[in-house]
N, C-alpha and C. Protein backbone atom coordinates (compact mmCIF):
# COMPACT_ATOMS: atom_id res chain seq x y z
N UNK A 1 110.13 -60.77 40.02
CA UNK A 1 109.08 -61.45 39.30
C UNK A 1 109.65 -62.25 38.15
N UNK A 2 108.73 -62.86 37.59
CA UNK A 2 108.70 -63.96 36.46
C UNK A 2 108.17 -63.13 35.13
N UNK A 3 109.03 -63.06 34.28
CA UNK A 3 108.36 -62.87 32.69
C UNK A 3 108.36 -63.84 31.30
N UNK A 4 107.59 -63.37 30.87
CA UNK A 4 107.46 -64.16 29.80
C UNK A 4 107.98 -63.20 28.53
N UNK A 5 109.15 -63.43 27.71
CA UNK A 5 109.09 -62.48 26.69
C UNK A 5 109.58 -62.91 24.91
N UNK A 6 109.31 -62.24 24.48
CA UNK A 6 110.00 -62.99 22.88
C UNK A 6 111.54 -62.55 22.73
N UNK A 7 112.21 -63.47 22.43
CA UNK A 7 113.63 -62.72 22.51
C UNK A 7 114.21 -63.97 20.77
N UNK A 8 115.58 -63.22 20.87
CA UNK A 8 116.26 -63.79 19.83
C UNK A 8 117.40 -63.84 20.69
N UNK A 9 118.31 -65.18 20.36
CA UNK A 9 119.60 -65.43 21.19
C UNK A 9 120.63 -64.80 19.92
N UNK A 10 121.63 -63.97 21.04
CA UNK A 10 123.17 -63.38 20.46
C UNK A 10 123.71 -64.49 20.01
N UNK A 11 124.65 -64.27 18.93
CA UNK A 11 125.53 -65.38 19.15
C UNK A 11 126.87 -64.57 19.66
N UNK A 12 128.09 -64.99 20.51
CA UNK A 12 129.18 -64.67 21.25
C UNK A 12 129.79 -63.64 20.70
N UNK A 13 130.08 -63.83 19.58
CA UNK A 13 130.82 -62.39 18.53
C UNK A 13 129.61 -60.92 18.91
N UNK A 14 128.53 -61.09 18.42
CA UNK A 14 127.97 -60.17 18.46
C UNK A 14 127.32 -59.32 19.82
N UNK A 15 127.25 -60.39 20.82
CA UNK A 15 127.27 -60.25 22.35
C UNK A 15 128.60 -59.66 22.73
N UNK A 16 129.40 -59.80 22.16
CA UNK A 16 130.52 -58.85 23.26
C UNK A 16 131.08 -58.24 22.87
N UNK A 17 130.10 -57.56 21.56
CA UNK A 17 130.59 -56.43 20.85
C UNK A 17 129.47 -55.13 21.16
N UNK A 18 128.46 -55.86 21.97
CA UNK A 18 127.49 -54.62 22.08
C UNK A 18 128.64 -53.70 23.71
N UNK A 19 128.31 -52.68 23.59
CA UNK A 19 128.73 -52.27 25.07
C UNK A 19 127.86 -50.99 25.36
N UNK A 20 127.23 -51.06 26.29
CA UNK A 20 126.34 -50.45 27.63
C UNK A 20 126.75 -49.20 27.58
N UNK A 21 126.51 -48.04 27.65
CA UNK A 21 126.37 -46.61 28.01
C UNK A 21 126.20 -46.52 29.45
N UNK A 22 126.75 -46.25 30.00
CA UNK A 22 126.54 -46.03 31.90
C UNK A 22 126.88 -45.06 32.14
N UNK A 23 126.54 -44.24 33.77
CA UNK A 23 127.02 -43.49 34.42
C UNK A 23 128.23 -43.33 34.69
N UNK A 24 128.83 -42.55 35.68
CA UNK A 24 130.36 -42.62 36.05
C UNK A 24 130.18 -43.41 37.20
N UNK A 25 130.49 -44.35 37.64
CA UNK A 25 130.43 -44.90 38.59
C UNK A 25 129.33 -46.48 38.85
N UNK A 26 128.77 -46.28 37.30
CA UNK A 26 127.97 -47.17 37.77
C UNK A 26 128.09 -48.58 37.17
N UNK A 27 128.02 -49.84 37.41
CA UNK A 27 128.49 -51.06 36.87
C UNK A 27 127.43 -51.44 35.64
N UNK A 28 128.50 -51.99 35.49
CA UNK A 28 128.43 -52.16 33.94
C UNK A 28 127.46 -53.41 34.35
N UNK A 29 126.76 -54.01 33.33
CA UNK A 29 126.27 -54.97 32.71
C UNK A 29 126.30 -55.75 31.99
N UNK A 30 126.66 -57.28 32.16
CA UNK A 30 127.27 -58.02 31.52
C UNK A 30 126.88 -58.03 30.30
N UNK A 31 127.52 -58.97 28.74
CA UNK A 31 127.31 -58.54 27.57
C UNK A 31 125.69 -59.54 27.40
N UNK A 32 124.73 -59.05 26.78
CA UNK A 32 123.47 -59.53 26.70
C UNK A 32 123.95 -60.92 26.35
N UNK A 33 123.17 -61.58 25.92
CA UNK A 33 122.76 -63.15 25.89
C UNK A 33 121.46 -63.62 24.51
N UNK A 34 120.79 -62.23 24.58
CA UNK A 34 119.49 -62.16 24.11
C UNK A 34 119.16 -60.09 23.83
N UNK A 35 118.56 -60.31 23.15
CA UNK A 35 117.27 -59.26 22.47
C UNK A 35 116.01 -59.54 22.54
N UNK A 36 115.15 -58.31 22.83
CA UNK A 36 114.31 -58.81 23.22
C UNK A 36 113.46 -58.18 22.01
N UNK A 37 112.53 -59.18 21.15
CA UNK A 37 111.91 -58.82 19.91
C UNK A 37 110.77 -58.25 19.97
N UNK A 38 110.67 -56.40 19.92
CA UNK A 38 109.80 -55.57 19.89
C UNK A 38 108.12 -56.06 18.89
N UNK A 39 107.29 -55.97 19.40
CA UNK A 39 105.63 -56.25 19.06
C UNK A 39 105.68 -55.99 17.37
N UNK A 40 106.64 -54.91 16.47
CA UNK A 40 106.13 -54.36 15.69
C UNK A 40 107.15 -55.28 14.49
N UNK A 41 108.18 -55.91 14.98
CA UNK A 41 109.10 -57.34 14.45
C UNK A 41 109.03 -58.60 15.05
N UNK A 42 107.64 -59.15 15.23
CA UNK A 42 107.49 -59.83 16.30
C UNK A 42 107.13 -61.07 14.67
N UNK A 43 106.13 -60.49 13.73
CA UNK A 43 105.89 -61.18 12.66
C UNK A 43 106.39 -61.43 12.00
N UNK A 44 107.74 -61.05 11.45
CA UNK A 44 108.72 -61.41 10.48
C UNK A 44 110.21 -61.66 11.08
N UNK A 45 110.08 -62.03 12.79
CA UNK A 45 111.34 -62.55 13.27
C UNK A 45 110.97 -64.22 13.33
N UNK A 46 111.84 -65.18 12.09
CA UNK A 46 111.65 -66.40 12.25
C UNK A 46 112.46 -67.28 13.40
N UNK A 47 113.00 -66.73 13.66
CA UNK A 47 114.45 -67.26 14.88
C UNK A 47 113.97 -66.79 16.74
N UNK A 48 112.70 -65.62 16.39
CA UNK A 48 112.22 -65.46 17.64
C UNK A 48 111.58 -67.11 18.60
N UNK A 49 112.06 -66.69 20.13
CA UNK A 49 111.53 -68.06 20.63
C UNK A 49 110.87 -67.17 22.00
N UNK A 50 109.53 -67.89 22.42
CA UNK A 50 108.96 -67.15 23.72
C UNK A 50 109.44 -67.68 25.01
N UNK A 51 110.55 -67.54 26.02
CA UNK A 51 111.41 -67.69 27.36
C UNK A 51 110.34 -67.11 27.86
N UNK A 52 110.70 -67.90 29.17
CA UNK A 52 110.96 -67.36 30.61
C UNK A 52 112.22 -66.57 31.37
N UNK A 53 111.57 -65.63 32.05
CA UNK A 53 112.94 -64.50 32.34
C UNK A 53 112.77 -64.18 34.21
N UNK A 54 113.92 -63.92 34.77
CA UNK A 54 114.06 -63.22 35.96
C UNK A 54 113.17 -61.80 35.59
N UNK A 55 112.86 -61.19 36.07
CA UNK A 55 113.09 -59.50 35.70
C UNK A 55 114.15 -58.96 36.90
N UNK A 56 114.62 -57.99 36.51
CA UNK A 56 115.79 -57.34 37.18
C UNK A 56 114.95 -56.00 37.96
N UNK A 57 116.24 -55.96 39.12
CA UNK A 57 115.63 -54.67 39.99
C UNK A 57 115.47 -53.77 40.04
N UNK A 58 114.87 -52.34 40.07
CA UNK A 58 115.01 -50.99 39.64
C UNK A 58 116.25 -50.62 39.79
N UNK A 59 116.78 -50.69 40.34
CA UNK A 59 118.27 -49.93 40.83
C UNK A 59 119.14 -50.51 39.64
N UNK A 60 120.12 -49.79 39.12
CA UNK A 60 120.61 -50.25 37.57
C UNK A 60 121.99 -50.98 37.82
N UNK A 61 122.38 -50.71 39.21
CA UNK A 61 123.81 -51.21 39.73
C UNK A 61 123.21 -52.61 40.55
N UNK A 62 122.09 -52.65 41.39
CA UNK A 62 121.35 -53.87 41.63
C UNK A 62 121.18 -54.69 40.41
N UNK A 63 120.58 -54.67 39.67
CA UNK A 63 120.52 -55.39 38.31
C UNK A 63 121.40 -55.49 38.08
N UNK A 64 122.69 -55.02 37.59
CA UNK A 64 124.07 -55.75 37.06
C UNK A 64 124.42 -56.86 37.83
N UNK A 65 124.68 -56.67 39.42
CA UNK A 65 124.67 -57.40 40.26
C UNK A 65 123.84 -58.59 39.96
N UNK A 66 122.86 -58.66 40.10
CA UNK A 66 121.58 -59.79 39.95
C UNK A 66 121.84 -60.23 38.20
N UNK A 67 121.90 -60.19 37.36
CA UNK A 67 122.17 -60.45 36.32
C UNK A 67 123.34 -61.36 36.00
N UNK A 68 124.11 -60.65 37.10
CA UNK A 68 126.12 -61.98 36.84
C UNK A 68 125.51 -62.79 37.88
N UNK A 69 124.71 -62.70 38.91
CA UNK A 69 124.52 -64.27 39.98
C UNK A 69 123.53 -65.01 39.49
N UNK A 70 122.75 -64.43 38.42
CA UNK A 70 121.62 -65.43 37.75
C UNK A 70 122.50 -66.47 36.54
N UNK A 71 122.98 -65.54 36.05
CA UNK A 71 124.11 -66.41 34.86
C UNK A 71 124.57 -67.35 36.17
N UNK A 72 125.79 -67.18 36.82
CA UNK A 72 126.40 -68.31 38.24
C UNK A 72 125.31 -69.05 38.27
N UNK A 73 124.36 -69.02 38.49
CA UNK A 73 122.94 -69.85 38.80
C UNK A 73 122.81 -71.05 37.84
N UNK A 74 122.54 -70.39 36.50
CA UNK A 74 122.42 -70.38 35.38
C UNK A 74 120.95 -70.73 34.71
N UNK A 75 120.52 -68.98 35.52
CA UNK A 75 119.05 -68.84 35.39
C UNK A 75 119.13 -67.57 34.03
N UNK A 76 117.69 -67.38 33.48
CA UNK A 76 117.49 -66.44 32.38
C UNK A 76 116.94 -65.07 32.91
N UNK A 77 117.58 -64.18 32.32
CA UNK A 77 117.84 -62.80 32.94
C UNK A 77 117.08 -62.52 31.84
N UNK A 78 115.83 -61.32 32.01
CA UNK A 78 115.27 -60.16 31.25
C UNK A 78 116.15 -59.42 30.35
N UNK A 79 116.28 -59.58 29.19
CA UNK A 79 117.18 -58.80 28.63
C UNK A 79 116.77 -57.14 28.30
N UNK A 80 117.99 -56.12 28.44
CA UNK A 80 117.48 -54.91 28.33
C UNK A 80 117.33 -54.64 27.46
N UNK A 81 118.04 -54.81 26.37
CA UNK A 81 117.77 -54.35 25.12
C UNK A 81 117.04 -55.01 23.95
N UNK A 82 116.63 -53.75 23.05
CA UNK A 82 114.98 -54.58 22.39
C UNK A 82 116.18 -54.90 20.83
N UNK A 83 115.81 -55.57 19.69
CA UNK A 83 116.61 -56.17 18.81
C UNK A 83 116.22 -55.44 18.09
N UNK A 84 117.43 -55.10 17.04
CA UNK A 84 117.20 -54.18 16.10
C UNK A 84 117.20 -55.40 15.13
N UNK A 85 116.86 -54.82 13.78
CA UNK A 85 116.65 -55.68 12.30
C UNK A 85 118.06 -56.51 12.54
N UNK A 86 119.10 -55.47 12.49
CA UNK A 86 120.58 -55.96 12.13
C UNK A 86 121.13 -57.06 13.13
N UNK A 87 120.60 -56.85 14.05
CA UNK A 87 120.96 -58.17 15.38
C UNK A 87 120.01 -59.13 14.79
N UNK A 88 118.75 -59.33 14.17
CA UNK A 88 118.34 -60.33 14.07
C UNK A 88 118.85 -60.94 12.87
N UNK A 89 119.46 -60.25 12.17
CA UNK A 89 119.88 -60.96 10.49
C UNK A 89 121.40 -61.33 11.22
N UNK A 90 122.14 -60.57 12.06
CA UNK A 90 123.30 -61.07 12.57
C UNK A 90 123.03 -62.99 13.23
N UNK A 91 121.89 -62.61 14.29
CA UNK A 91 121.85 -63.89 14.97
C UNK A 91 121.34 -65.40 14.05
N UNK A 92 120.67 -64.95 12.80
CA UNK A 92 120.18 -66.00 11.86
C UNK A 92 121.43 -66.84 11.59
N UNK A 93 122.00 -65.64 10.85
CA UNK A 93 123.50 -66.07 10.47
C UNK A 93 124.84 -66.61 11.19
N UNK A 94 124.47 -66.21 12.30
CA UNK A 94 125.60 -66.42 13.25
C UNK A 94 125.33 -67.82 14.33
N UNK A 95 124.37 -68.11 14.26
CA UNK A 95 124.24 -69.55 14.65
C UNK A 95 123.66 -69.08 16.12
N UNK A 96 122.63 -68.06 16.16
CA UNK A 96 122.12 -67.35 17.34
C UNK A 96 121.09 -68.40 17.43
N UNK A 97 120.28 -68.97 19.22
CA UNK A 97 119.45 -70.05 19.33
C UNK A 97 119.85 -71.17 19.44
N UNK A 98 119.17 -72.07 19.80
CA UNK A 98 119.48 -73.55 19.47
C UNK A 98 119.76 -74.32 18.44
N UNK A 99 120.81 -74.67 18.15
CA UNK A 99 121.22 -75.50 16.58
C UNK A 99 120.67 -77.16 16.69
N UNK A 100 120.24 -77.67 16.50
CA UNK A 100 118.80 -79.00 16.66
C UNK A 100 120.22 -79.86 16.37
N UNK A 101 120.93 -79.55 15.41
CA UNK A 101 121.77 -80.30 14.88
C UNK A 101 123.23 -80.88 15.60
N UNK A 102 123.17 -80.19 16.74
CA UNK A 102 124.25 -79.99 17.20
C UNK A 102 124.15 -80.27 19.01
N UNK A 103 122.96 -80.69 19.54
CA UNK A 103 122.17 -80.98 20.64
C UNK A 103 122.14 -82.49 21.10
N UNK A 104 122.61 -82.61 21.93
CA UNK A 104 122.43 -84.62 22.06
C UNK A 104 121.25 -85.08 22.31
N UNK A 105 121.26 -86.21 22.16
CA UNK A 105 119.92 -86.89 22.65
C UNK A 105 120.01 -87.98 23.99
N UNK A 106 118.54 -87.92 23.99
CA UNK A 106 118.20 -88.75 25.32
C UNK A 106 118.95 -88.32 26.55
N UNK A 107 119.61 -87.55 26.81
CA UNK A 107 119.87 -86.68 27.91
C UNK A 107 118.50 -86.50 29.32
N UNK A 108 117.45 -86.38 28.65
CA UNK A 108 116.32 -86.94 29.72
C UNK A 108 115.29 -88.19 29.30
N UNK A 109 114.67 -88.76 30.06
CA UNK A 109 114.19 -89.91 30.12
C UNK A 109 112.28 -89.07 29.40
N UNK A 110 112.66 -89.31 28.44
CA UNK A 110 111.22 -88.89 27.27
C UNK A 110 110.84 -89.81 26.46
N UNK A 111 109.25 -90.23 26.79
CA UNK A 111 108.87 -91.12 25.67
C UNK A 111 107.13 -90.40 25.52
N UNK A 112 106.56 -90.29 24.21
CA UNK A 112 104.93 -89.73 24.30
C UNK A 112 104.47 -91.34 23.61
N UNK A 113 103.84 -91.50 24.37
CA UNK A 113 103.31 -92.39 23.71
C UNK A 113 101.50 -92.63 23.45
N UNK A 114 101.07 -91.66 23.58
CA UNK A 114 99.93 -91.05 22.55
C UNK A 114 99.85 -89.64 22.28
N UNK A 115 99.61 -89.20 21.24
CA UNK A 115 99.18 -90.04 19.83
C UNK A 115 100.19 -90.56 19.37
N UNK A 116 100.35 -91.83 19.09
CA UNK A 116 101.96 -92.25 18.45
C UNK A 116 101.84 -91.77 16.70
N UNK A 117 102.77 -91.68 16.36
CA UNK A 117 103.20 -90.91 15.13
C UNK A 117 102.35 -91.76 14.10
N UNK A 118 102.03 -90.79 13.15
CA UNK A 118 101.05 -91.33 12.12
C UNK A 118 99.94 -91.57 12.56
N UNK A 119 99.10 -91.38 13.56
CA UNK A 119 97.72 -91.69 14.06
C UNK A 119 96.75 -90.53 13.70
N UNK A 120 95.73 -91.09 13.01
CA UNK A 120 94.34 -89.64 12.88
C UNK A 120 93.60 -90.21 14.46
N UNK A 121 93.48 -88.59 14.37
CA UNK A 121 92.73 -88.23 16.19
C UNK A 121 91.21 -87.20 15.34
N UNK A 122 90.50 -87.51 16.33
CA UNK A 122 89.07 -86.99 16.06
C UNK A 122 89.09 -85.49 16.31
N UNK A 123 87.57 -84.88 16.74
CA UNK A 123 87.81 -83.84 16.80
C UNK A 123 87.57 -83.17 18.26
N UNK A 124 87.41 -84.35 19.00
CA UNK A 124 87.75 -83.89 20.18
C UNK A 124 89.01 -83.90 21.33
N UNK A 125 88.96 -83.23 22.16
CA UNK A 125 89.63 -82.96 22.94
C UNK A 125 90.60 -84.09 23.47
N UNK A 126 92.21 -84.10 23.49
CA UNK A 126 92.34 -85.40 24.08
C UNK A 126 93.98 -85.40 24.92
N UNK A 127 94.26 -85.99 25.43
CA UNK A 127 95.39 -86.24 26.36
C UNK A 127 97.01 -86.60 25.63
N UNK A 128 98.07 -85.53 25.40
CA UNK A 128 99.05 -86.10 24.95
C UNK A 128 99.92 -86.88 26.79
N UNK A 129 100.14 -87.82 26.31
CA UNK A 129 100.56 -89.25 27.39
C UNK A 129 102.09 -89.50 26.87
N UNK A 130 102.72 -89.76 28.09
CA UNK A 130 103.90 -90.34 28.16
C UNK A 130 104.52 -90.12 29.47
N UNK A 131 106.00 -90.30 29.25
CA UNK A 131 106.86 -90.03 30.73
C UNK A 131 108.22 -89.04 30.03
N UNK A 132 108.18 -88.02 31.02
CA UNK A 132 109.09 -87.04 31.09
C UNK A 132 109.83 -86.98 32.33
N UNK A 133 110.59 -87.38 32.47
CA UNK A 133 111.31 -87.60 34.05
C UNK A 133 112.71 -86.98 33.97
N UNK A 134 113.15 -86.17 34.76
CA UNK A 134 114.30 -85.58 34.84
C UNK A 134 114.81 -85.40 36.23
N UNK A 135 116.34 -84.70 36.60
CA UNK A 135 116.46 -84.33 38.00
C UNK A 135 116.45 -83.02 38.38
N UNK A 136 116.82 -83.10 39.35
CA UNK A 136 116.99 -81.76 40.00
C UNK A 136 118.12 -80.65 39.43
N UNK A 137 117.73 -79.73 38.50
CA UNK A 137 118.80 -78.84 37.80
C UNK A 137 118.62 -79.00 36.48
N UNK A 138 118.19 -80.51 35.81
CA UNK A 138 118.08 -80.68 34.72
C UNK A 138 117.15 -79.78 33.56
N UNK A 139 116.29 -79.91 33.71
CA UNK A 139 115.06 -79.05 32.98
C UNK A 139 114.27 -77.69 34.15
N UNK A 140 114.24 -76.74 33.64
CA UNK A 140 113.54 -75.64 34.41
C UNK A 140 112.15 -75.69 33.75
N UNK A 141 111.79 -76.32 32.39
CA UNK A 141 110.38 -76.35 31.57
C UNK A 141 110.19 -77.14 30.28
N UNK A 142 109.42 -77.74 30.67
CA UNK A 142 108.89 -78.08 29.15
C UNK A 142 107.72 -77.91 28.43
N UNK A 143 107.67 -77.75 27.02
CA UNK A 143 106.74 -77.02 26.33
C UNK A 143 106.02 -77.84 25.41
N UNK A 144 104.65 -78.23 24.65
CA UNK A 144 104.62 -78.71 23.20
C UNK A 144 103.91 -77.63 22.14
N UNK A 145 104.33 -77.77 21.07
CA UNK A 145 104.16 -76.94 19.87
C UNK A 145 103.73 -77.50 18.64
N UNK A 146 103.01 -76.78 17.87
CA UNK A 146 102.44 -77.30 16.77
C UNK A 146 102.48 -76.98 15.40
N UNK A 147 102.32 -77.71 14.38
CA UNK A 147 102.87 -76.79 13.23
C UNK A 147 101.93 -77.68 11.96
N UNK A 148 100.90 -77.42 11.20
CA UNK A 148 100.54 -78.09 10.31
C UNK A 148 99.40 -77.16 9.32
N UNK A 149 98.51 -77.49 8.09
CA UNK A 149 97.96 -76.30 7.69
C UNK A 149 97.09 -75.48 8.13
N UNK A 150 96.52 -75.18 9.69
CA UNK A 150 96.27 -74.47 10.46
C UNK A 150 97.33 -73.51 10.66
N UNK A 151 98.53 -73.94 11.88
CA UNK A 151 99.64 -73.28 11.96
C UNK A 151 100.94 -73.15 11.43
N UNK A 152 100.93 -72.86 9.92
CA UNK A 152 102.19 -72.59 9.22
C UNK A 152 103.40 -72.30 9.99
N UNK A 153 103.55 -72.07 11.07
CA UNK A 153 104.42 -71.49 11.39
C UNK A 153 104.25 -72.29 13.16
N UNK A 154 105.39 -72.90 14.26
CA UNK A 154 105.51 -73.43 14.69
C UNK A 154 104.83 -72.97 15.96
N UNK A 155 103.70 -73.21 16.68
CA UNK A 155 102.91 -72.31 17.70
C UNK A 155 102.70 -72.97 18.81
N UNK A 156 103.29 -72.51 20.13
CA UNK A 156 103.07 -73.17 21.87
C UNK A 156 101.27 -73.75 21.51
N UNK A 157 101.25 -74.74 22.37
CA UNK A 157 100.07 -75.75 22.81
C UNK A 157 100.20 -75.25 24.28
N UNK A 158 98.59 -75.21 24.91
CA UNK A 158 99.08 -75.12 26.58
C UNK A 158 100.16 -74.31 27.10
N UNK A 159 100.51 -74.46 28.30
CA UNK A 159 101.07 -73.79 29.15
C UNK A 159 102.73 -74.22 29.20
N UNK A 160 103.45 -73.69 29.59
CA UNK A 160 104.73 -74.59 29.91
C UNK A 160 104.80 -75.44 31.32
N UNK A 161 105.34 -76.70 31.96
CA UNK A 161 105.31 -77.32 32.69
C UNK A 161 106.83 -77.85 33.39
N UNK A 162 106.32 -77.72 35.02
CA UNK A 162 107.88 -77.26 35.56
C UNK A 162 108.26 -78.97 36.55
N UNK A 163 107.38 -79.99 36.41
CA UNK A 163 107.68 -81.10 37.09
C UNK A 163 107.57 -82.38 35.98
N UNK A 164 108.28 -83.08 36.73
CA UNK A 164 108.43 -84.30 36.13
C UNK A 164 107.19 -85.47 35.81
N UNK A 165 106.95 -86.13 35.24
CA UNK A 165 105.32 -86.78 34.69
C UNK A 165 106.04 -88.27 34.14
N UNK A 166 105.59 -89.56 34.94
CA UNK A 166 106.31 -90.47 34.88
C UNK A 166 104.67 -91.52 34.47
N UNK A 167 104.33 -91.53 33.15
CA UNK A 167 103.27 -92.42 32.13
C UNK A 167 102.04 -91.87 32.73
N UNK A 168 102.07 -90.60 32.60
CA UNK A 168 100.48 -89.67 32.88
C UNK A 168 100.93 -88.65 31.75
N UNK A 169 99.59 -87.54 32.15
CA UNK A 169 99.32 -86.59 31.18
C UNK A 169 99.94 -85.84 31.21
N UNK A 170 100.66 -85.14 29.52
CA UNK A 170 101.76 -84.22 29.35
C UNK A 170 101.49 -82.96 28.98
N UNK A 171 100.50 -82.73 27.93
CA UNK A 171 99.75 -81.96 27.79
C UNK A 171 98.22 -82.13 27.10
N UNK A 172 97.01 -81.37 26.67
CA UNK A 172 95.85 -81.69 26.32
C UNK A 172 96.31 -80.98 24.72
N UNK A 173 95.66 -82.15 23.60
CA UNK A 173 95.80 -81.51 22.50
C UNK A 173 94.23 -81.21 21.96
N UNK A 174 94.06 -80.39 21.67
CA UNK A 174 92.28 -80.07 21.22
C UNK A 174 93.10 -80.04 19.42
N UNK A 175 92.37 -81.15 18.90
CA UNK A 175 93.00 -81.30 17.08
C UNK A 175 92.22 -79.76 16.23
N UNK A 176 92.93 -79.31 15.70
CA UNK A 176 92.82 -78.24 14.95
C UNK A 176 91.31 -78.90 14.20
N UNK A 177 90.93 -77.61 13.80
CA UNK A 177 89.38 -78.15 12.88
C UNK A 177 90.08 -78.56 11.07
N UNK A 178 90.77 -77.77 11.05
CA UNK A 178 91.43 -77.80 9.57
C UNK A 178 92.13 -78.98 9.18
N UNK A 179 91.50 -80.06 8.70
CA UNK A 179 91.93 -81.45 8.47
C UNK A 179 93.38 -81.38 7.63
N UNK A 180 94.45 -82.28 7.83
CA UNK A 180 95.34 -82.47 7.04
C UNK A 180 96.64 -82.82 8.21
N UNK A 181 98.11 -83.08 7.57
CA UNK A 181 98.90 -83.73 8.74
C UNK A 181 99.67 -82.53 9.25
N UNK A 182 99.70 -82.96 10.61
CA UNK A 182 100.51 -81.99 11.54
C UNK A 182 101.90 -82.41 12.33
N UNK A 183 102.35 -81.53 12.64
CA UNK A 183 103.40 -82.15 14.19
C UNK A 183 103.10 -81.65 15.26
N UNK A 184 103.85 -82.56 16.26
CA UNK A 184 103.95 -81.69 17.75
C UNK A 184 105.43 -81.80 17.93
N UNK A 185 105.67 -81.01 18.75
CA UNK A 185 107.25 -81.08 18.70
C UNK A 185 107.48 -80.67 20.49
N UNK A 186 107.87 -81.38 21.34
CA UNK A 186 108.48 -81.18 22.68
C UNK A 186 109.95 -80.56 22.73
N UNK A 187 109.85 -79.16 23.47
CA UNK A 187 110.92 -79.05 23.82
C UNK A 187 111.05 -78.85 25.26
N UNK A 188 112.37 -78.96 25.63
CA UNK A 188 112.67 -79.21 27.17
C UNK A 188 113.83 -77.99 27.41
N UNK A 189 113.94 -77.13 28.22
CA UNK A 189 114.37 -76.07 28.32
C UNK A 189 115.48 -76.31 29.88
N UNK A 190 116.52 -75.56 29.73
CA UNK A 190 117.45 -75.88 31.20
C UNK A 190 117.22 -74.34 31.70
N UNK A 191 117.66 -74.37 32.77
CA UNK A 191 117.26 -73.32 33.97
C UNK A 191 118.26 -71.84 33.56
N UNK A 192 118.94 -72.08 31.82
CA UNK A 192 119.39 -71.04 31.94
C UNK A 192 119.29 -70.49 30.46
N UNK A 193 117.61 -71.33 29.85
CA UNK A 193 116.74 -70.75 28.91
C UNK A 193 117.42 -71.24 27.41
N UNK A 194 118.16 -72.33 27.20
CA UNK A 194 118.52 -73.18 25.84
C UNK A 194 118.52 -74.42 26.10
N UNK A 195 117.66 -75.01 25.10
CA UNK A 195 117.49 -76.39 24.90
C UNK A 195 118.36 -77.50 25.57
N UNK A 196 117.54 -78.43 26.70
CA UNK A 196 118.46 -79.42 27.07
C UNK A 196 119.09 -80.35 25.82
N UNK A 197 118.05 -80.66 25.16
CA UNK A 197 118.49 -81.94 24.21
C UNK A 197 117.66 -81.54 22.68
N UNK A 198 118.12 -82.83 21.88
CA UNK A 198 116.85 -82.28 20.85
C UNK A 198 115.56 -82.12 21.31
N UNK A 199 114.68 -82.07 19.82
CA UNK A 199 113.43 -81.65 20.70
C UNK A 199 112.70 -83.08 20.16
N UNK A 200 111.58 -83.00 20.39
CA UNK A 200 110.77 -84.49 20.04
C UNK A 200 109.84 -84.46 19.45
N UNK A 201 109.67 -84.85 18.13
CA UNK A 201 108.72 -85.00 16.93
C UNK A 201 107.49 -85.69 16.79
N UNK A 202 106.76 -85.47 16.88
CA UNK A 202 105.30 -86.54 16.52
C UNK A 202 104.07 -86.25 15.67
N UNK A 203 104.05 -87.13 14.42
CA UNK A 203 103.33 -86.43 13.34
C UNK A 203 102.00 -87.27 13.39
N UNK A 204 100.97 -86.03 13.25
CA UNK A 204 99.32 -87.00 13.40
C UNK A 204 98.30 -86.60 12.13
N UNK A 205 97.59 -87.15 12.00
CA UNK A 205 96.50 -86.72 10.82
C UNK A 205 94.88 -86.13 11.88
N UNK A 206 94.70 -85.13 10.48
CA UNK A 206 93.35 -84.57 11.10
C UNK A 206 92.14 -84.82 9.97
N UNK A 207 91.64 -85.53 10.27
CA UNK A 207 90.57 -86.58 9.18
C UNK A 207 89.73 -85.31 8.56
């Protein structure tokens, strides 16, 4: 199956310093990638991001297995373990996640071109428009998100979306009731759950 979960990304030092407790005989599991951020640190993890995941098979030597051919793939594996405080202050610091700064651009063919930036939108319901076109391998999803004095804090719009959209509809934005300026921000995700490129900015007013 398919999951949806909150996780925080390792960064390399701290990933291959965790090591697995196993049976005698039984295979190991490659070094995580991710933590997965428990319900009760779900509010004060700022670096948490919501993936898409494989889930792995009951059998614990099946799952190791399935876990190193999803990486080969370079698909996103369910991570087993839940994040403690100290992994998340490790991964802040350690450059755990996507660095925005450090991501190329235009790598896929993205343009929104409504609402174009700086535009007040009413209070109804309306169509974010453009073209998102990619190939085969390139993007596994893309998402939009919102952030203005409604949502202090950066929050999924809609669903995530797994095909390409060449000057049609990208996602539906319903404008917050709470007047004042916002963003949307597109991100585009690769099939092995970190950011293809930067992400894409668009700031609107709510009258």
């Amino acid at each position: 199956g398919v999951y949806k979960a909150w996780v925080v990304a390792l960064p390399p030092d701290l990933s291959n310093s965790i090591q697995f407790s196993v049976a005698a005989g039984q295979k190991r599991p490659p070094a995580p990638l991710y933590c997965r951020v428990p319900p009760s640190m779900l509010s004060s993890v700022t670096n948490a991001r919501e993936q898409f995941f494989i889930a792995p098979p009951p059998n614990a030597n099946d799952a190791a297995e399935a876990e190193e051919d999803a990486r080969r793939r370079g698909l996103a594996f369910l991570p087993s373990i839940e994040c403690s405080p100290e992994m998340v202050g490790a991964a802040a610091s350690g450059g755990g996640g996507p660095a925005y700064g450090n991501l190329p651009t235009n790598v896929v063919n993205v343009q929104i071109t409504s609402p174009s930036s700086g535009e007040s939108v009413g209070n109804a319901p309306r169509p974010i428009t453009g073209t998102i076109d990619f190939g085969a391998g390139q993007v596994q999803f893309y998402r939009f998100l919102i952030r203005g004095p409604q949502f202090p804090d950066w929050t999924v719009i809609g669903e995530p979306h797994y095909s390409p959209v060449i000057n049609g509809q990208l996602e539906v934005l319903y404008p917050p009731p709470t007047a004042g300026s916002y963003q949307l921000m597109l991100e585009l995700y690769n099939p092995s759950g970190t950011l293809v490129q930067q992400p894409i900015f668009v700031t609107f007013n709510v009258p």
